[in-house]
Protein backbone atom coordinates (compact mmCIF):
# COMPACT_ATOMS: atom_id res chain seq x y z
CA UNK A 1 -64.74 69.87 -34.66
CA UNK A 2 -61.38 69.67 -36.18
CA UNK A 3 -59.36 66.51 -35.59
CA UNK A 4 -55.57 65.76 -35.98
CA UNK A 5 -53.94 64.55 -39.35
CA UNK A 6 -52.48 61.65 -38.60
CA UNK A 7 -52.46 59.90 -42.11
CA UNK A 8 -48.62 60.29 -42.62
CA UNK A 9 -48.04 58.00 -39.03
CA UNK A 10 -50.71 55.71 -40.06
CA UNK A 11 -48.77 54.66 -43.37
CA UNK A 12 -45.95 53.59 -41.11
CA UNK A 13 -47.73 51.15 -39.89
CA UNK A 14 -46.93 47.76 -41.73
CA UNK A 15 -50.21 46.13 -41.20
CA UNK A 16 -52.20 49.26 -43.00
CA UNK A 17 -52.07 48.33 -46.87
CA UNK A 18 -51.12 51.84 -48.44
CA UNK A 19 -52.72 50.29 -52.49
CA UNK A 20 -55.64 47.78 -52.24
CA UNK A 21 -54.81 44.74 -54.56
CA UNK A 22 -57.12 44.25 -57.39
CA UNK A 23 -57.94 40.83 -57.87
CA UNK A 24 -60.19 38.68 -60.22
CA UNK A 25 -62.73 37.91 -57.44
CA UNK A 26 -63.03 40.81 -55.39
CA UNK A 27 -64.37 43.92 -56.92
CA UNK A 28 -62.98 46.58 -55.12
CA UNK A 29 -65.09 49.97 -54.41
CA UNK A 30 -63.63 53.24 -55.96
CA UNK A 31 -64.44 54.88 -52.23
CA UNK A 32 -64.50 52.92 -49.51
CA UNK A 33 -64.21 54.16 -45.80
CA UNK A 34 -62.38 51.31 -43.32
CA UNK A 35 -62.28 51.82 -39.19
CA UNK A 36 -60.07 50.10 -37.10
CA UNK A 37 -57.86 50.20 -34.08
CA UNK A 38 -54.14 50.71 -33.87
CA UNK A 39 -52.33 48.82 -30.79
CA UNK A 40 -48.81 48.78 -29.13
CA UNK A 41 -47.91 44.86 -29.46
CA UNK A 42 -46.78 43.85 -25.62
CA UNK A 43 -43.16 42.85 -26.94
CA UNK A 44 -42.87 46.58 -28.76
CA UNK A 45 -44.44 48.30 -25.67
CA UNK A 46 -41.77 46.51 -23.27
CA UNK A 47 -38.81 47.81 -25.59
CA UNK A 48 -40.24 51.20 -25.71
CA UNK A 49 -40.47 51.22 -21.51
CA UNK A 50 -36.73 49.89 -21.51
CA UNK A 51 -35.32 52.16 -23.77
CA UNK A 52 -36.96 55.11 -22.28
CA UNK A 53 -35.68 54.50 -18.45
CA UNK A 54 -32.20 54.13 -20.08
CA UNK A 55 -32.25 57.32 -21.21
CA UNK A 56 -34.13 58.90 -17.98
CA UNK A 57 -37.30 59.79 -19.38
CA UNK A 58 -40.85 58.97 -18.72
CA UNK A 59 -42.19 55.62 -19.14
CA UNK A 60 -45.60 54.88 -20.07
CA UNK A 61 -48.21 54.11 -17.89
CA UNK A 62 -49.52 51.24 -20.57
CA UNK A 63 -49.53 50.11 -24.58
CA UNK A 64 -52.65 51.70 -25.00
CA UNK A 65 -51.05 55.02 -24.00
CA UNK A 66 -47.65 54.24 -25.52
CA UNK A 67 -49.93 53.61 -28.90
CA UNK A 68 -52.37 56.46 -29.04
CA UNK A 69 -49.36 58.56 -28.42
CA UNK A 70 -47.27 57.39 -30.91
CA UNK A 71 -49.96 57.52 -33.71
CA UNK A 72 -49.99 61.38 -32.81
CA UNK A 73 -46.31 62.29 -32.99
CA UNK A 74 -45.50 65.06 -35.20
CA UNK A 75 -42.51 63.55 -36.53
CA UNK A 76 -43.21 60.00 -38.29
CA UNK A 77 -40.11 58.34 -37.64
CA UNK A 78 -41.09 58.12 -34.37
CA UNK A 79 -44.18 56.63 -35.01
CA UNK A 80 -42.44 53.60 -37.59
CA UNK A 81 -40.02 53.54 -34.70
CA UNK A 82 -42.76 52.09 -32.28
CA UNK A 83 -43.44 49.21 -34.36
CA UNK A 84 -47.15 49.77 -33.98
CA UNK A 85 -50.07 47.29 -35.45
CA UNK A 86 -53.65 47.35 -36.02
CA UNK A 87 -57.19 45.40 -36.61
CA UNK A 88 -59.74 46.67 -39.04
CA UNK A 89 -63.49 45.59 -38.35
CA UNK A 90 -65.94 48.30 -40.21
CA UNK A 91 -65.86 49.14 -43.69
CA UNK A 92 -69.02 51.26 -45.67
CA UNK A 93 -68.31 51.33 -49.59
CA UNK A 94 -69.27 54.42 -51.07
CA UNK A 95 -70.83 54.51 -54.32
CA UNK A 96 -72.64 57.14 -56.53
CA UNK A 97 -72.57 59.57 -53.36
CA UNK A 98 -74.07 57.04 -50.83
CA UNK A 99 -72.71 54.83 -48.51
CA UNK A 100 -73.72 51.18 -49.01
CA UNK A 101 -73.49 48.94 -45.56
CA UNK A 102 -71.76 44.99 -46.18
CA UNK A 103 -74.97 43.32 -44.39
CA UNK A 104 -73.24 41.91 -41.36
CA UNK A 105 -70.65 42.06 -38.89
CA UNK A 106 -68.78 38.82 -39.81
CA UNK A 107 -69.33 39.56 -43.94
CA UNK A 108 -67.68 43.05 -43.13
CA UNK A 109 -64.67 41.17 -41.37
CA UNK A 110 -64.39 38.24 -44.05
CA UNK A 111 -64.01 41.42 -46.77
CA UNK A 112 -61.71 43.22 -45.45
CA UNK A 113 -59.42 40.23 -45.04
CA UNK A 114 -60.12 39.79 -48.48
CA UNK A 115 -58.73 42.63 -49.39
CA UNK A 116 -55.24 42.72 -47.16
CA UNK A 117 -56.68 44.35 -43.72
CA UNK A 118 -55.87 43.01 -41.03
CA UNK A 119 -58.75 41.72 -38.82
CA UNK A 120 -58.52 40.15 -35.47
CA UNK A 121 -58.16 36.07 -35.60
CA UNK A 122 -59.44 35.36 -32.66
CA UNK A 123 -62.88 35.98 -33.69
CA UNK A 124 -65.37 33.77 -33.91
CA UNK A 125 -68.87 33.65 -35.38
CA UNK A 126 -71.30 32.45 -32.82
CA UNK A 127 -74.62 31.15 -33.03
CA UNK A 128 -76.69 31.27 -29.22
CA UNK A 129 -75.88 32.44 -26.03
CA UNK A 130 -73.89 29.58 -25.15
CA UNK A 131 -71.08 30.05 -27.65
CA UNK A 132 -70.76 33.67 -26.91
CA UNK A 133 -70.59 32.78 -23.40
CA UNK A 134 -68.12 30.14 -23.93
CA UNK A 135 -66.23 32.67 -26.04
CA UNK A 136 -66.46 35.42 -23.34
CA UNK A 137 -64.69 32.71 -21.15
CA UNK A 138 -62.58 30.83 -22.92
CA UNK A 139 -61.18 34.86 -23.98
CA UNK A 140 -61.02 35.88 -19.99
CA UNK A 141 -57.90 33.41 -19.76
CA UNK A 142 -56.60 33.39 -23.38
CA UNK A 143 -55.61 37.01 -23.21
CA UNK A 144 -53.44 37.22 -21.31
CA UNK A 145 -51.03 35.05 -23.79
CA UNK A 146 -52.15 37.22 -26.86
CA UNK A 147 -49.26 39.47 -27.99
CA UNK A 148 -51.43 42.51 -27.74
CA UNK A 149 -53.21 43.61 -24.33
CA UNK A 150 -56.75 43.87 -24.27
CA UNK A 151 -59.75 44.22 -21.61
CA UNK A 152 -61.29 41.30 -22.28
CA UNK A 153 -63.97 39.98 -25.19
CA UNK A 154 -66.32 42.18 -27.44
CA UNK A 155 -69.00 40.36 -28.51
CA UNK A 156 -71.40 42.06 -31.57
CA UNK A 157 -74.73 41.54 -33.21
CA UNK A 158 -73.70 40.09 -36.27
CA UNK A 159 -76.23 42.50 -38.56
CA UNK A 160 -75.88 45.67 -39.47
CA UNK A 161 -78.88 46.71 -39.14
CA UNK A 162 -79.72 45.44 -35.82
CA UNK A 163 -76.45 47.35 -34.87
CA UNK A 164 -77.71 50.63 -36.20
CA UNK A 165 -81.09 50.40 -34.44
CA UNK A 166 -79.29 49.26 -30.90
CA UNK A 167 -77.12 52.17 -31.10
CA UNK A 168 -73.08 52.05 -30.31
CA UNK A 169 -72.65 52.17 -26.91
């Protein structure tokens, strides 16, 4: 019902813009609600396992682990310490008391990069079957020299709206 406070670690977190810059093109919502994922970089995860056996104690099993752990420390220092980074990819702006959707999936990401989040570059908008499935496998090898790990691709129906009526899982 209740979940943790994490806000303090969050603003630790370089890539997380604590003031949204205002600029002549962009009109910026007075509410806005953004999701996105924090992640362990591979190079931060592999310090954190080294410096950890040094000193005897645990390692973690993986960055994903290292990461969600780290966002939920109760002392933020530790949380800066882990050099932590993160991708935004949803964003409703709300106005006058409702929440008002950006139309797609790819005009959501394109936004929020407008306005200093972070979004994954190695997206790509694709048009057909074939490019997703060219994406999907040109992704299945590429990962593995990405700084970050990850299970593989996510592919997404570009509108909202479809999205809504497909459901989230």
């Amino acid at each position: 019902i209740t979940g943790e406070d994490i806000t303090q670690n969050l603003k630790t977190i370089k890539s997380i813009p604590l003031k949204i810059p205002v600029s002549g093109n962009q009109p910026v919502p007075a509410r806005m609600e953004v999701r996105g994922e924090v992640f362990m970089p591979k190079e931060a995860f592999l310090k954190l396992k080294q410096e950890r056996s040094l000193k005897g104690e645990p390692e973690f099993a993986n960055p994903r682990n290292a990461g969600a752990g780290a966002v939920r420390q109760l002392d933020s220092r530790i949380t800066a310490s882990r050099n932590l980074d993160a991708f935004f990819y949803a964003a409703t702006i709300l106005e006058d008391g409702q929440a008002l959707k950006l139309k797609t999936h790819w005009d959501t990401l394109e936004y929020l990069t407008s306005l200093g989040f972070k979004t994954n570059p190695g997206r790509q908008h694709c048009k057909g079957l074939k490019e997703i499935m060219d994406f999907v496998h040109h992704w299945d090898t590429a990962r593995r020299d990405l700084s970050f790990a990850t299970d593989g691709a996510v592919v997404k129906v570009n509108s909202i709206i479809s999205q809504n009526s497909l459901g989230y899982t």
